[in-house]
N, C-alpha and C. Protein backbone atom coordinates (compact mmCIF):
# COMPACT_ATOMS: atom_id res chain seq x y z
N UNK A 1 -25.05 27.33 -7.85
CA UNK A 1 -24.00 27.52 -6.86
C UNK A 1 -23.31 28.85 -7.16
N UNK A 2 -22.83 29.64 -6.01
CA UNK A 2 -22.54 30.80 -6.50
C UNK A 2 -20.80 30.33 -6.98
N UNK A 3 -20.12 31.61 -7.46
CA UNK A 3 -19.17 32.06 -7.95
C UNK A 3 -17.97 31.20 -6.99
N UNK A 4 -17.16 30.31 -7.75
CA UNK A 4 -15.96 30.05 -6.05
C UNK A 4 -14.85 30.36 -6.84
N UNK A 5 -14.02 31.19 -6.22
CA UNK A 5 -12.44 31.47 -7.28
C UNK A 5 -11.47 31.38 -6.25
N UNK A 6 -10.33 30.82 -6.77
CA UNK A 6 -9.03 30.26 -6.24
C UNK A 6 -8.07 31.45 -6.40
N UNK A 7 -7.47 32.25 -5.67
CA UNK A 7 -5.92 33.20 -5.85
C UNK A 7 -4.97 31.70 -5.96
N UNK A 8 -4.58 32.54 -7.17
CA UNK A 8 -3.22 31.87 -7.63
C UNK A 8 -2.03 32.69 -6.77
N UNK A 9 -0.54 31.48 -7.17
CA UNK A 9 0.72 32.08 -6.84
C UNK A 9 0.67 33.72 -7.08
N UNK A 10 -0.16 34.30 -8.17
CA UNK A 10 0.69 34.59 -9.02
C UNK A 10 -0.88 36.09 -9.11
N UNK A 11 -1.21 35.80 -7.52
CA UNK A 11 -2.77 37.32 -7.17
C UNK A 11 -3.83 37.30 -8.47
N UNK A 12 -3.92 36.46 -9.55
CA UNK A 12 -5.00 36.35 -9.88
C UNK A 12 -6.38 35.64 -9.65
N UNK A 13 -7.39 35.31 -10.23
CA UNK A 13 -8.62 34.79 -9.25
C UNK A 13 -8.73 33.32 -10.59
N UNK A 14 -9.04 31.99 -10.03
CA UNK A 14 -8.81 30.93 -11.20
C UNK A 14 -10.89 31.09 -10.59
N UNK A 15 -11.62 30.97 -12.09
CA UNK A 15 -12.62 30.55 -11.78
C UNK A 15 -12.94 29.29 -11.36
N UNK A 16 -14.10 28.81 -11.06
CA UNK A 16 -14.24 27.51 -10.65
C UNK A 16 -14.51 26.68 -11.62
N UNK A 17 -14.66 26.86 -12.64
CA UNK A 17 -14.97 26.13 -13.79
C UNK A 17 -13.21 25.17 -13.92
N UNK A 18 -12.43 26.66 -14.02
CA UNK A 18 -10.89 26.40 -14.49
C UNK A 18 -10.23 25.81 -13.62
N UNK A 19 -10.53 26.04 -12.08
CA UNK A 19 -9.80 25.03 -10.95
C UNK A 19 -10.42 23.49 -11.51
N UNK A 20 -11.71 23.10 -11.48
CA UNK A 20 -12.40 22.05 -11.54
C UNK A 20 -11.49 21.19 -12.64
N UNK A 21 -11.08 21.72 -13.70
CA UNK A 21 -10.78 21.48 -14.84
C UNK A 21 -8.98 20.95 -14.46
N UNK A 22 -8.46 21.87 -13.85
CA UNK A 22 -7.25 21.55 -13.78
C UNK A 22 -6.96 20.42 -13.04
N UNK A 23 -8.17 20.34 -11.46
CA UNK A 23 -8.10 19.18 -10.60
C UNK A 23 -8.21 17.41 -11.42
N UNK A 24 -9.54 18.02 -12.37
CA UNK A 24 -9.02 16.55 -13.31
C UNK A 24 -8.32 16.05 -13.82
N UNK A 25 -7.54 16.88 -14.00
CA UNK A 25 -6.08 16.57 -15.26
C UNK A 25 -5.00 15.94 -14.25
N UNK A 26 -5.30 16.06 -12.91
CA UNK A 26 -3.87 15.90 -11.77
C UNK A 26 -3.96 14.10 -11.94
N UNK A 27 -4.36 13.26 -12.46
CA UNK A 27 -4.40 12.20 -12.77
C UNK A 27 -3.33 12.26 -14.05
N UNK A 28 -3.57 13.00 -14.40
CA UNK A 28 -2.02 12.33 -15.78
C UNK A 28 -1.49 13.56 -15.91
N UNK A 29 -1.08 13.96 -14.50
CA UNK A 29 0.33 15.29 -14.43
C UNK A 29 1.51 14.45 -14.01
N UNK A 30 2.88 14.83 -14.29
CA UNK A 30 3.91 14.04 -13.63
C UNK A 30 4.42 15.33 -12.51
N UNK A 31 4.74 14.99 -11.41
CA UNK A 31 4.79 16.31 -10.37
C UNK A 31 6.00 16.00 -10.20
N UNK A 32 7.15 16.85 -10.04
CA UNK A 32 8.46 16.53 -9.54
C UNK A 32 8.61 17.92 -8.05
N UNK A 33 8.67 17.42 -6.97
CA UNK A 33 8.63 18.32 -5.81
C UNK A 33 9.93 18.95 -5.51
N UNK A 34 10.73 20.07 -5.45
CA UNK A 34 11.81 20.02 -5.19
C UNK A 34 11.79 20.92 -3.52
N UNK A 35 12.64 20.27 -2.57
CA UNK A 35 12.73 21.08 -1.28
C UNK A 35 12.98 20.24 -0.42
N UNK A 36 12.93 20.73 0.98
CA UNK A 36 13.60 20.28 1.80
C UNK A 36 12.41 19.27 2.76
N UNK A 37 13.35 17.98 3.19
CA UNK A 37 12.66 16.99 3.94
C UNK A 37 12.59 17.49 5.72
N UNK A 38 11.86 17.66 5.96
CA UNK A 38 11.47 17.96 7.12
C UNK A 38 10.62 16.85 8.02
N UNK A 39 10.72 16.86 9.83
CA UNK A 39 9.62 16.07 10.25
C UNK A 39 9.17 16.78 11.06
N UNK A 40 7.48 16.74 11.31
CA UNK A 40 6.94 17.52 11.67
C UNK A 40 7.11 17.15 13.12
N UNK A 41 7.46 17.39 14.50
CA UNK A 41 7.29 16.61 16.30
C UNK A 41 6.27 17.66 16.76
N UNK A 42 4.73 16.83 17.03
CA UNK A 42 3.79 17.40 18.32
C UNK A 42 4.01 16.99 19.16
N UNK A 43 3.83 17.76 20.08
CA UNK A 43 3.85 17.03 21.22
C UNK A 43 2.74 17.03 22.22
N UNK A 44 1.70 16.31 22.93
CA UNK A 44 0.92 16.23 23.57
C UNK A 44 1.14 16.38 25.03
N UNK A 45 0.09 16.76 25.09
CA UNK A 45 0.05 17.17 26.93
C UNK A 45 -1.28 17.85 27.75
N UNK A 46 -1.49 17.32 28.78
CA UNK A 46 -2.43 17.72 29.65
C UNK A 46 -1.77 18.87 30.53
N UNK A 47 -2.46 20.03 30.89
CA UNK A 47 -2.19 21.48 31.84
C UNK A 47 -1.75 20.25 33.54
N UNK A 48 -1.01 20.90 33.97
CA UNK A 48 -0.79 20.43 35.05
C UNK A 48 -0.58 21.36 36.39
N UNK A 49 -0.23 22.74 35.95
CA UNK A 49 0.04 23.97 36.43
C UNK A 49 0.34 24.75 36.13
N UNK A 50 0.39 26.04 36.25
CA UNK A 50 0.96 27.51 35.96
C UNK A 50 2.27 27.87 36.45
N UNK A 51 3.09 27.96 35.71
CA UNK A 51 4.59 28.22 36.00
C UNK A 51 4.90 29.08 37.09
N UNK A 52 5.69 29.22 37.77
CA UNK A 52 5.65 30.45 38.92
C UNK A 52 6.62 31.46 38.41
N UNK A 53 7.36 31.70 37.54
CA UNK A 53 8.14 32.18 36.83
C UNK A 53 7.57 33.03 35.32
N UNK A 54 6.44 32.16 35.02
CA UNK A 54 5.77 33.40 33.94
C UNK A 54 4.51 32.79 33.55
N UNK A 55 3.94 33.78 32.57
CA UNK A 55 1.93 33.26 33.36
C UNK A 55 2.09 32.06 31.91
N UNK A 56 2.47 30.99 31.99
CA UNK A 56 3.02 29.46 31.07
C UNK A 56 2.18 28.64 31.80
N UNK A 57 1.20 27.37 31.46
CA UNK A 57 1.11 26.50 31.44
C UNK A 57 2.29 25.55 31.54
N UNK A 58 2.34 24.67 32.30
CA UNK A 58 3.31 23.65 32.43
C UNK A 58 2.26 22.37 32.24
N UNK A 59 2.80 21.68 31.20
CA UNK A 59 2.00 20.45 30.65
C UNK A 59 2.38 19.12 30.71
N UNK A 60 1.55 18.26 31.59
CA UNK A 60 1.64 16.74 31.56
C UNK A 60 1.91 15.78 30.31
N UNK A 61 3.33 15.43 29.88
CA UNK A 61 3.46 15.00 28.42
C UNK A 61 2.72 13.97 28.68
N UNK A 62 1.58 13.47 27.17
CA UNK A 62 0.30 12.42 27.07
C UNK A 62 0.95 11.52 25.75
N UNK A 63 1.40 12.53 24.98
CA UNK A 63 2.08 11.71 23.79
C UNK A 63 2.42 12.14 22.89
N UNK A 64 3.29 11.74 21.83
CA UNK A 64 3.82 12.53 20.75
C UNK A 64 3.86 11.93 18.93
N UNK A 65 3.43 12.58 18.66
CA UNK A 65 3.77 12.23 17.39
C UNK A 65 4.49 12.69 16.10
N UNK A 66 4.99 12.12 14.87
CA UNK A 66 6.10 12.77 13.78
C UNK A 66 5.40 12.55 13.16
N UNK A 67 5.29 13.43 11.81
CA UNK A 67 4.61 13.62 10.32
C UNK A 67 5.38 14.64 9.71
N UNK A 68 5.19 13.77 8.28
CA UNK A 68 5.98 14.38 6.86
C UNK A 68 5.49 16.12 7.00
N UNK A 69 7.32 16.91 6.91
CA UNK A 69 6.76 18.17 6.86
C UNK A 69 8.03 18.29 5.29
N UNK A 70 7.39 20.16 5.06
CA UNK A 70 8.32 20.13 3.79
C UNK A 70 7.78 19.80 2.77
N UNK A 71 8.92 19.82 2.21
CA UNK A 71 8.34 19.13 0.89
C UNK A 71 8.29 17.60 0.59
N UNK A 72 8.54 16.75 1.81
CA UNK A 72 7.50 15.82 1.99
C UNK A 72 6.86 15.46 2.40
N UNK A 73 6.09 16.47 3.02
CA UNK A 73 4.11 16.84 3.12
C UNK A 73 3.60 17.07 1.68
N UNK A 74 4.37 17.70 0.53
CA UNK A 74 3.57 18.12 -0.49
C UNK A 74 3.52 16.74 -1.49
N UNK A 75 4.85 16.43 -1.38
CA UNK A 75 4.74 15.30 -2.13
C UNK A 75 4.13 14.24 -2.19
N UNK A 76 3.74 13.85 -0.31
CA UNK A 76 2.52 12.59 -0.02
C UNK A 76 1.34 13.36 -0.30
N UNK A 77 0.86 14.58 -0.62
CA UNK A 77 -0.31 15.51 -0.94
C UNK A 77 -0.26 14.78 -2.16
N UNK A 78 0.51 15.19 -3.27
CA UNK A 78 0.26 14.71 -4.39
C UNK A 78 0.38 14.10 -4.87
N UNK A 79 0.94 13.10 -4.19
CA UNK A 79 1.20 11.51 -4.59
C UNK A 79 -0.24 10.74 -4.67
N UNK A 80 -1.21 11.27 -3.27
CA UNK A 80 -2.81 10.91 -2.86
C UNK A 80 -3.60 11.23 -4.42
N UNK A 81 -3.26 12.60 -4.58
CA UNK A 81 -3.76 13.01 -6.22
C UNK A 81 -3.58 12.38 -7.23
N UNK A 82 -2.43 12.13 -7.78
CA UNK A 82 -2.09 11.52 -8.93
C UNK A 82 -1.27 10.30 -9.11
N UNK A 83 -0.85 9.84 -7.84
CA UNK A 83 -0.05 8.83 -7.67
C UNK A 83 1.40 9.04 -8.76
N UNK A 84 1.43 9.97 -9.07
CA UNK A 84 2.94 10.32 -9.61
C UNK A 84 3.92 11.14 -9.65
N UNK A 85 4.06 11.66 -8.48
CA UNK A 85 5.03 12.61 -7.25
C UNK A 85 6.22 11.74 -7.85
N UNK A 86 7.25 12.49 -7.59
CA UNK A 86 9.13 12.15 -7.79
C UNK A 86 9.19 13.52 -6.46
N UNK A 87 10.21 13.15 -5.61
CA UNK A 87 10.99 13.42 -4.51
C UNK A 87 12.06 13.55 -4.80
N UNK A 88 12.91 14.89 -5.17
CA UNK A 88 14.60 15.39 -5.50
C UNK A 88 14.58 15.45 -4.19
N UNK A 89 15.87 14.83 -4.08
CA UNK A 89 16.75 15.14 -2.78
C UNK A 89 18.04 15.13 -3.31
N UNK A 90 18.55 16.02 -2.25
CA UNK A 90 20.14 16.44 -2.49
C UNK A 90 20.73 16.83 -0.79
N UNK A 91 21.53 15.66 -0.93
CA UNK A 91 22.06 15.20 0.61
C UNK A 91 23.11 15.90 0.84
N UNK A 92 22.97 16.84 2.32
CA UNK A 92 24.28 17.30 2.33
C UNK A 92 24.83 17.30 3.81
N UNK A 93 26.09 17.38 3.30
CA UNK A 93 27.11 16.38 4.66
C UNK A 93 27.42 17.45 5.52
């Protein structure tokens, strides 16, 4: 298999040996996520017409859905990984 390398945070290249290596270990990492809770809103829709006001699609709403954004998208990411994600939150009024 040829060569596969990962850019880090941090513009260097992780070989694939060393990603492979690190992905195993995410089983007994403790991850603590820190950031903000976000929800993700799509919204669905079928074309229904062209706006007469600007060259826009105007869309038949079909349906919508919410999903974890933020940093709790990363945290259900790595919760799937290692099952040991912690979620800081800090509530403000």
């Amino acid at each position: 298999m040829g060569a596969l390398h990962c850019l880090s945070m941090h513009g260097d290249m992780f070989p694939r040996k060393r990603l492979l290596d690190a992905v195993a270990r995410f089983g007994r990492t403790r991850v603590v996520v820190v950031g903000d809770l976000i929800a993700d809103e799509y919204l669905y829709g079928k074309p229904a017409r062209i706006s007469r006001e600007a060259p826009v699609l105007i869309l038949r709403f079909t349906g919508r859905e919410v999903k974890l954004g933020g940093a709790a998208n990363a945290t259900l990411r790595v919760k799937i990984k290692t099952s040991s994600a912690k979620l800081v939150l800090k509530v403000l009024a």
